[in-house]
PDB file of N, CA and C in Angstrom:
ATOM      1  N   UNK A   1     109.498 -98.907   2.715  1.00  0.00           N
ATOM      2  CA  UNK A   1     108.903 -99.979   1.944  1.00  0.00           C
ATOM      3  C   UNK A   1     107.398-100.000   2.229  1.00  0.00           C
ATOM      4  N   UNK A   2     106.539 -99.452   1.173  1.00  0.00           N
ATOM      5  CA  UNK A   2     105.103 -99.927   1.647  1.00  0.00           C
ATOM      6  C   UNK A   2     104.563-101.462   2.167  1.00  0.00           C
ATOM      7  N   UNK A   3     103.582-101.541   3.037  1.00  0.00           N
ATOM      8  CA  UNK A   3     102.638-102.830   3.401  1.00  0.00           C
ATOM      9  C   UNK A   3     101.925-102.801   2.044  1.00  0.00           C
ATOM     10  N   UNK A   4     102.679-104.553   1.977  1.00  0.00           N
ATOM     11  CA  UNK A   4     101.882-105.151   1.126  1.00  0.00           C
ATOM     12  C   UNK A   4     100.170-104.917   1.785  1.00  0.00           C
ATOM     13  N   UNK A   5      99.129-105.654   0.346  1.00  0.00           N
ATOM     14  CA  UNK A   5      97.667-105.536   0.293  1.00  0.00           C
ATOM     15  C   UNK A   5      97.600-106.614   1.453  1.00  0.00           C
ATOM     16  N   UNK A   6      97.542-107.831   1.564  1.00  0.00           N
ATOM     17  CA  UNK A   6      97.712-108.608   2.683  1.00  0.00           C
ATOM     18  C   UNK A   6      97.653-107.800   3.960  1.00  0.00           C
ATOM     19  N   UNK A   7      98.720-107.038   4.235  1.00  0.00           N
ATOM     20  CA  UNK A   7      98.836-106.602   5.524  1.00  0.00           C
ATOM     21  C   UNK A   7      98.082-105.733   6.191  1.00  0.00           C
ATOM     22  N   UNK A   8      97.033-104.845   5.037  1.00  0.00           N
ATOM     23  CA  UNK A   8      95.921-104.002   5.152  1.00  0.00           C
ATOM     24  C   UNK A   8      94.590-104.320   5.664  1.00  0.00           C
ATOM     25  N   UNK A   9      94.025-103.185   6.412  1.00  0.00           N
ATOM     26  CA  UNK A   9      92.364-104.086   6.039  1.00  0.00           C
ATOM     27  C   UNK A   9      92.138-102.752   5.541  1.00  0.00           C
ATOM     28  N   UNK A  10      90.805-103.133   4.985  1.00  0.00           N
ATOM     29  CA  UNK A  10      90.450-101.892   4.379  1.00  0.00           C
ATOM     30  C   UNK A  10      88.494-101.770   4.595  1.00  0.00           C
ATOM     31  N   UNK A  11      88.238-101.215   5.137  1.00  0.00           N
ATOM     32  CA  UNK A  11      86.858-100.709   5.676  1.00  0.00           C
ATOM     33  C   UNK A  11      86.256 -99.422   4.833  1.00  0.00           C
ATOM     34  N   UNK A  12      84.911 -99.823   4.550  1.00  0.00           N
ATOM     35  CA  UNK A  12      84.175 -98.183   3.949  1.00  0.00           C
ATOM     36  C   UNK A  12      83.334 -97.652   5.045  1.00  0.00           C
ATOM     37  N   UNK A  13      83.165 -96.109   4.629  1.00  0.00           N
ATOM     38  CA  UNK A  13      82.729 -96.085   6.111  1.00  0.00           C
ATOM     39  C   UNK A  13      82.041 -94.432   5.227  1.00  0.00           C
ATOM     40  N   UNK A  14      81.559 -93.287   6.457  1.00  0.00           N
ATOM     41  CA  UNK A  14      81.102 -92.168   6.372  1.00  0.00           C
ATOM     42  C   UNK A  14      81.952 -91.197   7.127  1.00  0.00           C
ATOM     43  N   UNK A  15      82.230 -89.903   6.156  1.00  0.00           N
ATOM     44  CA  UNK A  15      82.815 -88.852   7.401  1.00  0.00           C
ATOM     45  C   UNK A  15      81.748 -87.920   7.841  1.00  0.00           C
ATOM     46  N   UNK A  16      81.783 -88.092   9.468  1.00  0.00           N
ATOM     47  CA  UNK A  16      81.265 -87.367  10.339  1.00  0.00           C
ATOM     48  C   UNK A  16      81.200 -86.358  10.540  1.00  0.00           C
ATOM     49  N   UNK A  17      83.211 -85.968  10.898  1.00  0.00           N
ATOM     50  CA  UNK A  17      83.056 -84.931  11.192  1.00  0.00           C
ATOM     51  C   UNK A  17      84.644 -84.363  10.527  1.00  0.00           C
ATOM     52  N   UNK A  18      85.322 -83.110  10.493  1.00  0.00           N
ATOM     53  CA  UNK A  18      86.277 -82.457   9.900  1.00  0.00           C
ATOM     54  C   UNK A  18      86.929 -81.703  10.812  1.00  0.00           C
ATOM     55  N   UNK A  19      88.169 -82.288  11.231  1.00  0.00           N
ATOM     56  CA  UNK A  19      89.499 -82.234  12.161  1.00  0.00           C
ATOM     57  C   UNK A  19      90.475 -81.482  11.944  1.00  0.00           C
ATOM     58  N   UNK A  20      91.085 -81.013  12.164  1.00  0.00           N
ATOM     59  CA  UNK A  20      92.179 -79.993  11.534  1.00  0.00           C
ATOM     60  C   UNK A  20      93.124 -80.966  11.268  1.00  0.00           C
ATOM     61  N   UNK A  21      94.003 -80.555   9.767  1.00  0.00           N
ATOM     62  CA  UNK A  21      95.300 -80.884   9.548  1.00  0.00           C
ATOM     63  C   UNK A  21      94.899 -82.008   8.788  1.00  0.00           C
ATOM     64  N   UNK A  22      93.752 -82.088   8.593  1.00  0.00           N
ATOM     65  CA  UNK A  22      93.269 -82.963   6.903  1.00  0.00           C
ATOM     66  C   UNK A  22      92.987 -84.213   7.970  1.00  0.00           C
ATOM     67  N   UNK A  23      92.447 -84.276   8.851  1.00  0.00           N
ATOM     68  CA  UNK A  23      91.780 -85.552   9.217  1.00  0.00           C
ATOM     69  C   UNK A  23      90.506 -85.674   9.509  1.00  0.00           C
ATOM     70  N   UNK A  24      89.927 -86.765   9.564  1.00  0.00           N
ATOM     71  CA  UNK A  24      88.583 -86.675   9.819  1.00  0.00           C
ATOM     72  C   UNK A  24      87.815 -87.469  10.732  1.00  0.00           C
ATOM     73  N   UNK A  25      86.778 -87.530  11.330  1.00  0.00           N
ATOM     74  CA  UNK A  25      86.140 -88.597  12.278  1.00  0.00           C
ATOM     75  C   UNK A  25      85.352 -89.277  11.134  1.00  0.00           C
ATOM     76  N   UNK A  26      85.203 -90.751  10.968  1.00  0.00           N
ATOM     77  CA  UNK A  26      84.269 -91.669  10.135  1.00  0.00           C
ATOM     78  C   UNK A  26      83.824 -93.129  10.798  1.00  0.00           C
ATOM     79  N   UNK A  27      82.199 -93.211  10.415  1.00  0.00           N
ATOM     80  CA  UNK A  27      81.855 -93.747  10.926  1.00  0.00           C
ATOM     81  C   UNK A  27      81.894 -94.980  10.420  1.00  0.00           C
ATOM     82  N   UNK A  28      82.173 -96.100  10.149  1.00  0.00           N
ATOM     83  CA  UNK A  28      82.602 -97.211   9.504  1.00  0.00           C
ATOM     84  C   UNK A  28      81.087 -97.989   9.628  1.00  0.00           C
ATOM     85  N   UNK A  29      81.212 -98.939   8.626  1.00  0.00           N
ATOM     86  CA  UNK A  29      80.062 -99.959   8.448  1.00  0.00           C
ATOM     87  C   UNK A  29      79.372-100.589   9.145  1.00  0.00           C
ATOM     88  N   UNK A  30      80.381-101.035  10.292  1.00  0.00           N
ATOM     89  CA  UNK A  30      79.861-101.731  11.172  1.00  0.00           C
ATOM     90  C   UNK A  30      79.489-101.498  12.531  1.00  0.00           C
ATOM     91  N   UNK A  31      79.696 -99.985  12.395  1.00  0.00           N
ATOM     92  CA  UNK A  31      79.173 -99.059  14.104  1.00  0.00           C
ATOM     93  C   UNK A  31      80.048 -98.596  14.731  1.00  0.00           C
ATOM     94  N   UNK A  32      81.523 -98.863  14.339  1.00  0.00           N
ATOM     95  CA  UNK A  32      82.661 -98.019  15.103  1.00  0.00           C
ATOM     96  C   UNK A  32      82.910 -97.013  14.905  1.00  0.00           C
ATOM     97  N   UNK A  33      83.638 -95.719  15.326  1.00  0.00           N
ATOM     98  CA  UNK A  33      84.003 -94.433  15.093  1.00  0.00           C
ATOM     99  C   UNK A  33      85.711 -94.694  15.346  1.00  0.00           C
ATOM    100  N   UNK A  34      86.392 -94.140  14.202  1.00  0.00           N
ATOM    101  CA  UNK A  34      87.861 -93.791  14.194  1.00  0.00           C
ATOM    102  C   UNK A  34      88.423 -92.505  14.019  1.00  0.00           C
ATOM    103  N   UNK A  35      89.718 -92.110  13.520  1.00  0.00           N
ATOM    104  CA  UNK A  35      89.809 -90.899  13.079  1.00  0.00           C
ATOM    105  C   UNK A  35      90.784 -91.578  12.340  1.00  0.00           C
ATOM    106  N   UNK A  36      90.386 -90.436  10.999  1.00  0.00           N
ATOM    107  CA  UNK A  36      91.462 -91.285  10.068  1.00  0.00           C
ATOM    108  C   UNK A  36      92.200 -89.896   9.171  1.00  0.00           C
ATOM    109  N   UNK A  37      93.192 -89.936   8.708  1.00  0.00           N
ATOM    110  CA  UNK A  37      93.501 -88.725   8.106  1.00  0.00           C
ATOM    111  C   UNK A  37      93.858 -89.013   5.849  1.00  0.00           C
ATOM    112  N   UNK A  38      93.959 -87.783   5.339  1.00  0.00           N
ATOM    113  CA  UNK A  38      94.253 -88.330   4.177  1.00  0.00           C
ATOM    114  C   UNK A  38      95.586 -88.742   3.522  1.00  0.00           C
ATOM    115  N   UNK A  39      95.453 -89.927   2.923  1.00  0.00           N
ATOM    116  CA  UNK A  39      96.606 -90.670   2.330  1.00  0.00           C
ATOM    117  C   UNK A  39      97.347 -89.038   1.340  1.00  0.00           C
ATOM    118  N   UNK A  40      98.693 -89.276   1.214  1.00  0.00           N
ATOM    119  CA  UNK A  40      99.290 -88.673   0.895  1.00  0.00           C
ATOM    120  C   UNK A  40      99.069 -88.394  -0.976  1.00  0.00           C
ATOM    121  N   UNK A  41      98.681 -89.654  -1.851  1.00  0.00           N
ATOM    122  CA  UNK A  41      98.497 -89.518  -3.124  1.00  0.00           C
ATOM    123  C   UNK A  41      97.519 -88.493  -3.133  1.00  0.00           C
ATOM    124  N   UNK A  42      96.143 -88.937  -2.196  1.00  0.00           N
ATOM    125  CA  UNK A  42      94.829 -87.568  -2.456  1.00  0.00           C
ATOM    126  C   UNK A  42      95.244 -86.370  -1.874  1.00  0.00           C
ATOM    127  N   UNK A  43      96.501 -85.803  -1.488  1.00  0.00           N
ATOM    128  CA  UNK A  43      96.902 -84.389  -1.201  1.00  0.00           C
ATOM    129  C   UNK A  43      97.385 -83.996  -2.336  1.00  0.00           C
ATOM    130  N   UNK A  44      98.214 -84.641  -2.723  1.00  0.00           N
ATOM    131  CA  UNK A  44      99.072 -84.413  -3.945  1.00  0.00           C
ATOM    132  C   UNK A  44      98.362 -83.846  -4.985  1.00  0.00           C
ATOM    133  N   UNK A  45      96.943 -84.720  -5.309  1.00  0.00           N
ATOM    134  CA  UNK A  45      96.073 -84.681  -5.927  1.00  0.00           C
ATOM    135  C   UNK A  45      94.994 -83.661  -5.949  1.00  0.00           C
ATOM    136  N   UNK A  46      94.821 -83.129  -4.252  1.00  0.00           N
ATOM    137  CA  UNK A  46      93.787 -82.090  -3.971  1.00  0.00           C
ATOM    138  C   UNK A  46      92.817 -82.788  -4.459  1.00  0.00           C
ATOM    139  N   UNK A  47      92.212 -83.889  -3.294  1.00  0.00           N
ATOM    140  CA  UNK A  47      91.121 -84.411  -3.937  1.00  0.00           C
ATOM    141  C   UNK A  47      90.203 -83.683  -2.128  1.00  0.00           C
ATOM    142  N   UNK A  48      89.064 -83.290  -2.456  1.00  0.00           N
ATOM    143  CA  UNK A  48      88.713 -82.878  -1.590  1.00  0.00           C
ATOM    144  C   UNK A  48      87.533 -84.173  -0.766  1.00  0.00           C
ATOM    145  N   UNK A  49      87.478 -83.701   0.408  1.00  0.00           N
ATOM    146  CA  UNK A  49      86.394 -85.204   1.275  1.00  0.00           C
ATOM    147  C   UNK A  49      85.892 -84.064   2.200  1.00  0.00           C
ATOM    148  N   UNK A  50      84.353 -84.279   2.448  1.00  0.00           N
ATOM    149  CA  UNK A  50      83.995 -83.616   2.918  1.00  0.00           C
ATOM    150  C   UNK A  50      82.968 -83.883   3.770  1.00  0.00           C
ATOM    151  N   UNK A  51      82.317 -83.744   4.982  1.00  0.00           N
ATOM    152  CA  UNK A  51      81.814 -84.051   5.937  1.00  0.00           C
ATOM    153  C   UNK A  51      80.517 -85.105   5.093  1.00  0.00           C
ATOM    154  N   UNK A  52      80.254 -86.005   4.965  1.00  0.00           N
ATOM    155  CA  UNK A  52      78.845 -86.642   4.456  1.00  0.00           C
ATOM    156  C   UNK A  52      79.343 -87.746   3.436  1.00  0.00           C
ATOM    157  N   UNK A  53      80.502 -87.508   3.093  1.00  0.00           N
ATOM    158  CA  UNK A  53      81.424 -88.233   1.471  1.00  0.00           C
ATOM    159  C   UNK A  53      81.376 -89.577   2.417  1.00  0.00           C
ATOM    160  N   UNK A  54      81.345 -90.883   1.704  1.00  0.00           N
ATOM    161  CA  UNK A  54      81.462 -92.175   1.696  1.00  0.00           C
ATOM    162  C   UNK A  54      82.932 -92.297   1.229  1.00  0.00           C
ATOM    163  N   UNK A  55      83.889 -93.327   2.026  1.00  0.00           N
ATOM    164  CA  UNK A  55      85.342 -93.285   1.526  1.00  0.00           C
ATOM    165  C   UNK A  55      86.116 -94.780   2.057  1.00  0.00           C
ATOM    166  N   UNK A  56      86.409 -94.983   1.617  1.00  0.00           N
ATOM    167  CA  UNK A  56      87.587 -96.474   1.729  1.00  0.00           C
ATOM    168  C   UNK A  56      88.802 -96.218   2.950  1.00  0.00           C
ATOM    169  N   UNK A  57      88.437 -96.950   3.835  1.00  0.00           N
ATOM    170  CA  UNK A  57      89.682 -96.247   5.011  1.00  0.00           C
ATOM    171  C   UNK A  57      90.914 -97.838   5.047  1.00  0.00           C
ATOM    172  N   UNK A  58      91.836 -97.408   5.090  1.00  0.00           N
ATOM    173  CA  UNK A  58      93.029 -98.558   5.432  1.00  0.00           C
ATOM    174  C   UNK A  58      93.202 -98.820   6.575  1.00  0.00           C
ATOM    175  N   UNK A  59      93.556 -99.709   7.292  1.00  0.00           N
ATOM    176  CA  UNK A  59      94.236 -99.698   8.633  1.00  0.00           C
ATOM    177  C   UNK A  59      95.143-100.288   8.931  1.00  0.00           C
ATOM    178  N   UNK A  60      95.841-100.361   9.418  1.00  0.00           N
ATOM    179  CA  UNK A  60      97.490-101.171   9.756  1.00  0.00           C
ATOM    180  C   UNK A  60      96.722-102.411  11.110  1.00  0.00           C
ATOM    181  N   UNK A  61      97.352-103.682  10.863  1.00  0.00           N
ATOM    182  CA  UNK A  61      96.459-104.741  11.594  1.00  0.00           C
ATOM    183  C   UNK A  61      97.163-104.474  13.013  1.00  0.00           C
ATOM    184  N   UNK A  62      97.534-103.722  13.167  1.00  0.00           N
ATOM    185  CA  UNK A  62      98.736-103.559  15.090  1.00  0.00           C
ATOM    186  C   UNK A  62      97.335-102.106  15.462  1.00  0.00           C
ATOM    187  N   UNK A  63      96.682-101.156  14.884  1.00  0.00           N
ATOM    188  CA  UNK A  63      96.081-100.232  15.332  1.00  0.00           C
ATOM    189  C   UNK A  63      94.441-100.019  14.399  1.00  0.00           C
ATOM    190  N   UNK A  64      93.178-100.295  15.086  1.00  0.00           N
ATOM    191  CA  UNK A  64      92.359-100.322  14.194  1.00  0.00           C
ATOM    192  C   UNK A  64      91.478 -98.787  14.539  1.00  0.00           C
ATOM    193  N   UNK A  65      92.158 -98.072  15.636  1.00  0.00           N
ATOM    194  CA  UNK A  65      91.619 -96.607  15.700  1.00  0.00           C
ATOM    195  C   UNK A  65      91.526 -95.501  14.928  1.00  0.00           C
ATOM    196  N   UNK A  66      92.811 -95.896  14.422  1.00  0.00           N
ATOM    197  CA  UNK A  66      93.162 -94.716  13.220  1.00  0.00           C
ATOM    198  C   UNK A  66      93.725 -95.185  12.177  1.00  0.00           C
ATOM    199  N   UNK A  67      93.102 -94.580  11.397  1.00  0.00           N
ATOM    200  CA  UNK A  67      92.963 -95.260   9.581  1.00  0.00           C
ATOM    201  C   UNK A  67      93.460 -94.147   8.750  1.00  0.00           C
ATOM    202  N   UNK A  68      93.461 -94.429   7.408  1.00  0.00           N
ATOM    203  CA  UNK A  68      93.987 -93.469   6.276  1.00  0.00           C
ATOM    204  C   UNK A  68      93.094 -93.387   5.200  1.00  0.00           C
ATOM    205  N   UNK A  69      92.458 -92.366   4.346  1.00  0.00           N
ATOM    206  CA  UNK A  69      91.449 -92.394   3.716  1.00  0.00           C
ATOM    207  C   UNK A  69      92.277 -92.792   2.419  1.00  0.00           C
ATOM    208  N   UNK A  70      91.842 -93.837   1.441  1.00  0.00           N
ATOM    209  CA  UNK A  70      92.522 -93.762   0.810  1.00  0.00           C
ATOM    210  C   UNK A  70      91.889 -93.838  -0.437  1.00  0.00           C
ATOM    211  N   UNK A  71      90.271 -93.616  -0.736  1.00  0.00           N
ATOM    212  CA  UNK A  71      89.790 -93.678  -1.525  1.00  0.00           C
ATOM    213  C   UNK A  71      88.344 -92.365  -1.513  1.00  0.00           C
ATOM    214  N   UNK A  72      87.819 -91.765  -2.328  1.00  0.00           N
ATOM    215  CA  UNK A  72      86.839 -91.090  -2.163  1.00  0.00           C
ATOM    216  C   UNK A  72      85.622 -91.595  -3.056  1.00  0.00           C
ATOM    217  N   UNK A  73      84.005 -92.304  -2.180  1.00  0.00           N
ATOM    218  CA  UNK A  73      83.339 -92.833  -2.788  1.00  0.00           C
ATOM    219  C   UNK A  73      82.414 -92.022  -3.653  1.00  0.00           C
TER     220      UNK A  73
END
């Protein structure tokens, strides 16, 4: 069952740096560094993100380290 929008936060941020296995380091808005990897629709999709790309990260409110890219700005 997906998390409802409620249960999300959702942060924009910058990717840093490029991780193996489709994840990435990004630097978020407000000065933190996470690692976040890509949501499953933008694989499907072959949407590519690439070290410098601006992107919409999700996070589950129990873990704010690691996020999911789920948008490409």
């Amino acid at each position: 069952m997906p998390a409802s929008s409620k249960d999300t936060l959702i942060k924009e941020g910058q990717v840093i740096e490029a991780l193996p296995s489709a994840t990435f380091r990004v630097l978020l808005e407000g000065g933190s560094e996470v690692r976040a990897h890509l949501s499953g629709k933008m694989r499907i999709n072959h949407i590519k993100v690439l070290v410098g790309d601006r992107v919409l990260v999700e996070f589950s409110p129990y873990d704010e380290t690691r996020g999911r890219i789920i948008k490409r700005l």
